[in-house]
C-alpha atoms as a PDB file:
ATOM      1  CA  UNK A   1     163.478 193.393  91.312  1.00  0.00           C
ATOM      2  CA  UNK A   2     163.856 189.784  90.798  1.00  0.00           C
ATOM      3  CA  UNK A   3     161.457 188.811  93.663  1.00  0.00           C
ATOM      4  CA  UNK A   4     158.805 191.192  91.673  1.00  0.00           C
ATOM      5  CA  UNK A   5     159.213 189.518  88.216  1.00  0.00           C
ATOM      6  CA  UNK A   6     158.780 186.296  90.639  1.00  0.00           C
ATOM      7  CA  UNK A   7     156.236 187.055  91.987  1.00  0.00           C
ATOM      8  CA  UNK A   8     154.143 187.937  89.041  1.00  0.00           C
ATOM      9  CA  UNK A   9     154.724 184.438  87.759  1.00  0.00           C
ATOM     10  CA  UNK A  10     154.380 183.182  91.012  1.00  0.00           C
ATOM     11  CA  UNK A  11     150.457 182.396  90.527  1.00  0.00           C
ATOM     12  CA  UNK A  12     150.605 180.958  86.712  1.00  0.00           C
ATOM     13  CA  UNK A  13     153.580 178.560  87.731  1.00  0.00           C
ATOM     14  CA  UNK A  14     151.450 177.555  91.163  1.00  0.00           C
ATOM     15  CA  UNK A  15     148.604 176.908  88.773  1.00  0.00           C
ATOM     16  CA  UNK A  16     151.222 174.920  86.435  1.00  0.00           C
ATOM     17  CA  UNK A  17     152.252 172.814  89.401  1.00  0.00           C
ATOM     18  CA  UNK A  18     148.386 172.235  90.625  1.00  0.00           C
ATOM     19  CA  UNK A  19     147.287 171.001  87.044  1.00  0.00           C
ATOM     20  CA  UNK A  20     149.915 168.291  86.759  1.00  0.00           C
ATOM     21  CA  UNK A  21     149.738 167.107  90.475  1.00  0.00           C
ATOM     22  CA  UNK A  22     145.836 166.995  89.463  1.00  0.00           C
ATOM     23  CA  UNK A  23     146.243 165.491  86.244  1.00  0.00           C
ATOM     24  CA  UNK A  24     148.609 162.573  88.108  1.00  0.00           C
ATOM     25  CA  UNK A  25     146.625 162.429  90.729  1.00  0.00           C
ATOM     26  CA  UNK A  26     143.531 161.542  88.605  1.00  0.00           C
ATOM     27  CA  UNK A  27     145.343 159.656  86.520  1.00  0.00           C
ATOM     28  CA  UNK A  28     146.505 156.869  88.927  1.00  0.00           C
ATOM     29  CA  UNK A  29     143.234 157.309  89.963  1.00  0.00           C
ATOM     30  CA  UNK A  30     141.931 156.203  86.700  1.00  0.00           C
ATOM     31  CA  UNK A  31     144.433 153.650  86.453  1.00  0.00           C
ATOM     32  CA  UNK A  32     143.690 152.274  89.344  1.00  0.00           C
ATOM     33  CA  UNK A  33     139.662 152.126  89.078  1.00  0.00           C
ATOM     34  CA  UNK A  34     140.483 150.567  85.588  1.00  0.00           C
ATOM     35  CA  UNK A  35     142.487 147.428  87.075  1.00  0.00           C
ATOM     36  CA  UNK A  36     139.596 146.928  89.978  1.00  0.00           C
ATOM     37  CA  UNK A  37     137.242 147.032  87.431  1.00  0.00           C
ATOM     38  CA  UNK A  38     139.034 144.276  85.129  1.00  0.00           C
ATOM     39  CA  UNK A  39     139.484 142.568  88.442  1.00  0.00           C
ATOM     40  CA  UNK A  40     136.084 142.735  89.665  1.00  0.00           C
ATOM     41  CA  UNK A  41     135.282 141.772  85.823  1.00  0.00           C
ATOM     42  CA  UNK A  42     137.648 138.437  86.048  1.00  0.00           C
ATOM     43  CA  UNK A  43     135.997 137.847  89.387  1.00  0.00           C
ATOM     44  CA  UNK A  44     132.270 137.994  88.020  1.00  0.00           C
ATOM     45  CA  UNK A  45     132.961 135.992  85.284  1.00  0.00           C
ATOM     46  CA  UNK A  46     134.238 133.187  87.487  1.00  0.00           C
ATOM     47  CA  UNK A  47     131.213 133.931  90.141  1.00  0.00           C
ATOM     48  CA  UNK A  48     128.909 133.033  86.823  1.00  0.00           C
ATOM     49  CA  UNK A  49     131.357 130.119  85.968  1.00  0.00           C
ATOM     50  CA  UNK A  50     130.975 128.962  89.445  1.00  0.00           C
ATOM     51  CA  UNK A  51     127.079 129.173  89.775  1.00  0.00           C
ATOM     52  CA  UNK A  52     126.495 127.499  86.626  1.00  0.00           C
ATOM     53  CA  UNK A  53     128.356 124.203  88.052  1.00  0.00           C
ATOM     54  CA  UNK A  54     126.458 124.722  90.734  1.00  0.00           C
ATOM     55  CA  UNK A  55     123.455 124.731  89.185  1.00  0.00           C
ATOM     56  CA  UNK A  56     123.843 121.700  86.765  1.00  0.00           C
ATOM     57  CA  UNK A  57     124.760 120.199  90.160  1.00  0.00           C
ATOM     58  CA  UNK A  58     121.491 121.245  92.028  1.00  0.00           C
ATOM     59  CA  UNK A  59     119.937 120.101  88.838  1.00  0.00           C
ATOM     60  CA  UNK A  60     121.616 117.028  88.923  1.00  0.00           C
ATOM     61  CA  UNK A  61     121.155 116.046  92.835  1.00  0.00           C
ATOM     62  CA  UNK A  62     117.353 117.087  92.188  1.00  0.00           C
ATOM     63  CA  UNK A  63     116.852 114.527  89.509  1.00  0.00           C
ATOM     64  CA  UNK A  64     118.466 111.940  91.348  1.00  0.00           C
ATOM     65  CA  UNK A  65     115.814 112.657  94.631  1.00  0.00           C
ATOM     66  CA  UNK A  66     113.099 113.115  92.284  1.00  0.00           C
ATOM     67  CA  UNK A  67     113.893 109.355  90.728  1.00  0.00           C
ATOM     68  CA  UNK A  68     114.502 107.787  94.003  1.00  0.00           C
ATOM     69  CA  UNK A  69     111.459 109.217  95.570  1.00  0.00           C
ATOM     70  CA  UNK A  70     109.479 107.727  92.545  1.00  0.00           C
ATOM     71  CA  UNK A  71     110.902 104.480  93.221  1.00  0.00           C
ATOM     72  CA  UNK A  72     110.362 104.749  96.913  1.00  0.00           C
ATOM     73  CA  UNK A  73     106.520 105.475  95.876  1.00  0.00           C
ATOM     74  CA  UNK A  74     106.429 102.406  93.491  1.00  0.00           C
ATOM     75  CA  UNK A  75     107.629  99.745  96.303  1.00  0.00           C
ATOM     76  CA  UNK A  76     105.295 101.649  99.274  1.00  0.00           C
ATOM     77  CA  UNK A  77     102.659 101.070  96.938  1.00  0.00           C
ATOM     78  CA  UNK A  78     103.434  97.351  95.750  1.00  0.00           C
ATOM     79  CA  UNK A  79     103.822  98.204  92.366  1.00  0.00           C
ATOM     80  CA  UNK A  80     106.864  98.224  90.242  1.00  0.00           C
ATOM     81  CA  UNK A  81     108.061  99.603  86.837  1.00  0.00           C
ATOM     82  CA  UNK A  82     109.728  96.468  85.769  1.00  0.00           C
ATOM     83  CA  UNK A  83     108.045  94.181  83.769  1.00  0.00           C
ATOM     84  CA  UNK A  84     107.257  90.351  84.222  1.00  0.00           C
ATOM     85  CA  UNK A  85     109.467  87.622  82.695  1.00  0.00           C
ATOM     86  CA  UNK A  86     107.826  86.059  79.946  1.00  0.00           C
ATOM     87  CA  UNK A  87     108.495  82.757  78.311  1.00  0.00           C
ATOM     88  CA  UNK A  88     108.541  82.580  74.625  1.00  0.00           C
ATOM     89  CA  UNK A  89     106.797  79.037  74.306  1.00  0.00           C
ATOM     90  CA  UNK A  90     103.563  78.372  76.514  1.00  0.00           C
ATOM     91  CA  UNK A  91     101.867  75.678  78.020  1.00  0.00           C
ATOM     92  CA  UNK A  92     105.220  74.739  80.042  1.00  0.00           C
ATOM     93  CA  UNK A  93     104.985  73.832  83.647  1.00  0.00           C
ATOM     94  CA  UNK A  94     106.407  76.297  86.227  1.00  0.00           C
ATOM     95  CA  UNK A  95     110.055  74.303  86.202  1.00  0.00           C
ATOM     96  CA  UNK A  96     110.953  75.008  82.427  1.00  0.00           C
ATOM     97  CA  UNK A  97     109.044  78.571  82.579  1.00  0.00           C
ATOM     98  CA  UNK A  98     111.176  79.800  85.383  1.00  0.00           C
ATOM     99  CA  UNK A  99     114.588  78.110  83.797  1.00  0.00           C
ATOM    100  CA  UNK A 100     114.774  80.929  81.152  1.00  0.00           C
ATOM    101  CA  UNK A 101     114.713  84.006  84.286  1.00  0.00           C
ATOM    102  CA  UNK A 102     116.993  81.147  86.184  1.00  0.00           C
ATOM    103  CA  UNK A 103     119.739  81.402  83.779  1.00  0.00           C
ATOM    104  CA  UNK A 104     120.209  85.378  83.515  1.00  0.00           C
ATOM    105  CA  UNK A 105     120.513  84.795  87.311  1.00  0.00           C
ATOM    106  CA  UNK A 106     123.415  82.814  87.118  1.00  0.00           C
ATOM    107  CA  UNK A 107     124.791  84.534  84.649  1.00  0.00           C
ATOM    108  CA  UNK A 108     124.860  87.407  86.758  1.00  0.00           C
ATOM    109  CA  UNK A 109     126.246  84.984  89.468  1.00  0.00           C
ATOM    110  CA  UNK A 110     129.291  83.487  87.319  1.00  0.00           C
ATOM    111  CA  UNK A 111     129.613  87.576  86.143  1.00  0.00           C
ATOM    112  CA  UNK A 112     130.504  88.364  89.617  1.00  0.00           C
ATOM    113  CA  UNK A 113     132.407  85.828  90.499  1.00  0.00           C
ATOM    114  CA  UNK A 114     130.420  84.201  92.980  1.00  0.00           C
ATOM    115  CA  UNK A 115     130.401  80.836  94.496  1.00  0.00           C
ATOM    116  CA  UNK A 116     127.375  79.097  94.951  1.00  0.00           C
ATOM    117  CA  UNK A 117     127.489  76.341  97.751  1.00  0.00           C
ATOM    118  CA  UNK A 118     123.843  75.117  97.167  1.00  0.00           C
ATOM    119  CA  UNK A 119     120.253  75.990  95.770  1.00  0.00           C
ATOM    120  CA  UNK A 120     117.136  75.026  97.161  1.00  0.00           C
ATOM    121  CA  UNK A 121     114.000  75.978  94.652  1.00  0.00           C
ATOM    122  CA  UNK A 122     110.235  75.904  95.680  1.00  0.00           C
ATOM    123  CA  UNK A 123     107.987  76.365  93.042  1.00  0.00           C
ATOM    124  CA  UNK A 124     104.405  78.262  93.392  1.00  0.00           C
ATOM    125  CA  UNK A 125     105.177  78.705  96.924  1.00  0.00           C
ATOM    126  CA  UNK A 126     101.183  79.013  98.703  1.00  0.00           C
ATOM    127  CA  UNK A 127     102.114  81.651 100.692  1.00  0.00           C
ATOM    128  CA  UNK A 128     103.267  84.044  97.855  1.00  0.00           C
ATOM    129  CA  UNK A 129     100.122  86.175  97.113  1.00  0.00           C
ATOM    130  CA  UNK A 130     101.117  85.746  93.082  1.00  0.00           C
ATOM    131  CA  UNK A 131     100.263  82.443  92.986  1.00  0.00           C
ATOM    132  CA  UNK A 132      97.133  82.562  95.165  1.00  0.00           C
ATOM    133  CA  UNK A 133      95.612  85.234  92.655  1.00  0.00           C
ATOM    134  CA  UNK A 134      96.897  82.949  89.713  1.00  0.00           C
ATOM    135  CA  UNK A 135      98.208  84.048  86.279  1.00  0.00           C
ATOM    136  CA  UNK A 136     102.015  83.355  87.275  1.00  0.00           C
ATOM    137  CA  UNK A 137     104.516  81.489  87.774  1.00  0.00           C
ATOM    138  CA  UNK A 138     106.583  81.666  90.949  1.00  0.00           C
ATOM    139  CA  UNK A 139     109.734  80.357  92.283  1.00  0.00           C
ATOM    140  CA  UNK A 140     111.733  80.800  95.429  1.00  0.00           C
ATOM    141  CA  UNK A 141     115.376  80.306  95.467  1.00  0.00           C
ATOM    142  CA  UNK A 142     117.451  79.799  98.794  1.00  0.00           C
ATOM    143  CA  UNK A 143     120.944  79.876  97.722  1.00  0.00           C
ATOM    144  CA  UNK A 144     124.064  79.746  99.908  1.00  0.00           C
ATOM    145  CA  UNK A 145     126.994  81.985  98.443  1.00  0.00           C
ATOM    146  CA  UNK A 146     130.312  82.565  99.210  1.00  0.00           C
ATOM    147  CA  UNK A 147     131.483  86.132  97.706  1.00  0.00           C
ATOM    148  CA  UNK A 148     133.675  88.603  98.413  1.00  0.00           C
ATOM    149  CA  UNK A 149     132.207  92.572  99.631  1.00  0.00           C
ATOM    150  CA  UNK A 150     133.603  94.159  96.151  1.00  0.00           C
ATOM    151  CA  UNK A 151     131.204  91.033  93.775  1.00  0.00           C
ATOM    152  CA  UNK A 152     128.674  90.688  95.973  1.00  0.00           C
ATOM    153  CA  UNK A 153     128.009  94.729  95.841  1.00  0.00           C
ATOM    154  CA  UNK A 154     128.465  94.299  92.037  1.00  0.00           C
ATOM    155  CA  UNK A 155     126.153  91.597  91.971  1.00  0.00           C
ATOM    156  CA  UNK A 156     123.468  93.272  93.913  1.00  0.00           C
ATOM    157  CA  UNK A 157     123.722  96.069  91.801  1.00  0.00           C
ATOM    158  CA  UNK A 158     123.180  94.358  88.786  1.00  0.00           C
ATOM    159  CA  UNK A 159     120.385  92.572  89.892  1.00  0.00           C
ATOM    160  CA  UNK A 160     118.699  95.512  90.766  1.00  0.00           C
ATOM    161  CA  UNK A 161     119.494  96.761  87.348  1.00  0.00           C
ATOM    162  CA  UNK A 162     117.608  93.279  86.182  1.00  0.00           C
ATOM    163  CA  UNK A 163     114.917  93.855  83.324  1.00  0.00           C
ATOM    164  CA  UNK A 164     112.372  92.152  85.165  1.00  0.00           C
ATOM    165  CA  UNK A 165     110.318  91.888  88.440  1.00  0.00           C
ATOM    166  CA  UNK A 166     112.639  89.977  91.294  1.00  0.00           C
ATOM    167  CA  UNK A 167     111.742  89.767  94.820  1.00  0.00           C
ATOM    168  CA  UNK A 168     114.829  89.619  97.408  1.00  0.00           C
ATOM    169  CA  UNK A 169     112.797  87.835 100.299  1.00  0.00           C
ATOM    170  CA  UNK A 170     115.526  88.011 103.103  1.00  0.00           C
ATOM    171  CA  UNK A 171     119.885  88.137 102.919  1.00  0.00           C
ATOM    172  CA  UNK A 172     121.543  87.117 106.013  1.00  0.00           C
ATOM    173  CA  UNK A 173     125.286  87.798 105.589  1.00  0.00           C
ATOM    174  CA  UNK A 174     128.189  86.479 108.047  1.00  0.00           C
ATOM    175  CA  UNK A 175     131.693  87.212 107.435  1.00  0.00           C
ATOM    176  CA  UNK A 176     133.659  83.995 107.318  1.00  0.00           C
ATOM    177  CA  UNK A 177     135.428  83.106 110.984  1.00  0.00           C
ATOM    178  CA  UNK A 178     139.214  82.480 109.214  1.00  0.00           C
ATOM    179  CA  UNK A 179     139.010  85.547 106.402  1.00  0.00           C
ATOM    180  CA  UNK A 180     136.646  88.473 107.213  1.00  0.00           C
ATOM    181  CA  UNK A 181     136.968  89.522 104.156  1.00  0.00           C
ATOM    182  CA  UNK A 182     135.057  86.634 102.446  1.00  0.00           C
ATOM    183  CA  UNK A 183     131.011  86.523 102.989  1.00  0.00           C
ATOM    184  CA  UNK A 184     129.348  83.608 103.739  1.00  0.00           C
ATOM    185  CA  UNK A 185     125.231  84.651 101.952  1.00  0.00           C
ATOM    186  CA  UNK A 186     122.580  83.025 102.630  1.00  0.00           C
ATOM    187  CA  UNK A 187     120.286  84.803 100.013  1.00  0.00           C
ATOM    188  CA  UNK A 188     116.474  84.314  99.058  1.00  0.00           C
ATOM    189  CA  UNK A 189     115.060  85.667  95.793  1.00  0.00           C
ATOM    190  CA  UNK A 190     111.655  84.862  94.119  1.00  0.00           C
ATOM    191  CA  UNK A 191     111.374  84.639  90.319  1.00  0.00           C
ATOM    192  CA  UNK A 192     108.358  85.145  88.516  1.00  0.00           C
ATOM    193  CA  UNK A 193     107.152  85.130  85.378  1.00  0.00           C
ATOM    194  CA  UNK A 194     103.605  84.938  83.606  1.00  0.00           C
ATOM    195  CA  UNK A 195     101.538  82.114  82.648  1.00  0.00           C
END
């Protein structure tokens, strides 16, 4: 008689047992879409995080190649951004109108802490196509240097950074024989400035 009064509750406690596997069952299941989906959450977030840098970098690198193809332009076409010295007083002869430009360039010189072992100057050089077409004043420097790699980088990057119009004719560099690490420049620049 007991196996008949089991038997009747045989199905009901079966369907007991079913609902709270189920109910476990689909709650780890729940649980465990939950955390992937606060994972997969974190992980988008940082994605975003990650493509934004990314982007400001792109953005970056793209402005950079946009300004140095403008300035490649500018010097295949002969033409520069930078403006021409120009003296305060007038009527001066090439000499005193070039001193003024002259002196920033030493500045930048003693700035750098480079040696200068001589300066030759030629003013209004005839073969510089300024002074054939008239209207400024011209002056090429040859100046031996002694420098070091760390100021003369410095220094060329500062005169590039110069306010106005500078030609660098030639720059023959040779490491000195008893200290590699000192330069021995032989360096030719052109200074102009208007009339």
């Amino acid at each position: 008689m007991d196996n008949e009064k089991l038997k009747k509750f045989m199905i009901p406690i079966a369907l007991i047992v079913l609902t709270i596997v189920s109910a476990v069952f689909i709650t780890n299941k729940i649980n465990t879409d939950y955390r992937n989906s606060n994972i997969n959450k974190n992980s988008i977030e940082q994605k975003t995080q990650e493509l934004k840098q990314i982007q400001e970098t792109l953005a970056r690198f793209q402005k950079q190649k946009a300004e140095e193809q403008k300035q490649e332009a500018a010097a295949k076409s002969g033409t520069s951004e930078k403006p021409f010295y120009k003296p305060t007083a007038s009527g001066m002869d090439t000499e005193a109108v070039i001193a003024g430009e002259f002196t920033e360039i030493l500045e930048l010189i003693r700035a750098n802490k480079i040696k200068v072992r001589s300066i030759k100057y030629e003013y209004d050089p005839q073969d510089d196509n300024f002074v054939k077409g008239g209207g400024y004043n011209v002056a090429r420097l040859n100046m031996e240097m002694v420098a070091n790699y760390v100021n003369y980088n410095n220094f060329l990057k500062e005169l590039y950074k110069h306010e106005h119009f500078i030609d660098i004719e030639s720059v023959e560099i040779v490491p000195y024989r008893k200290n590699k690490r000192i330069l021995l420049i032989n360096f030719k620049l052109k200074l102009y400035s208007k009339k």
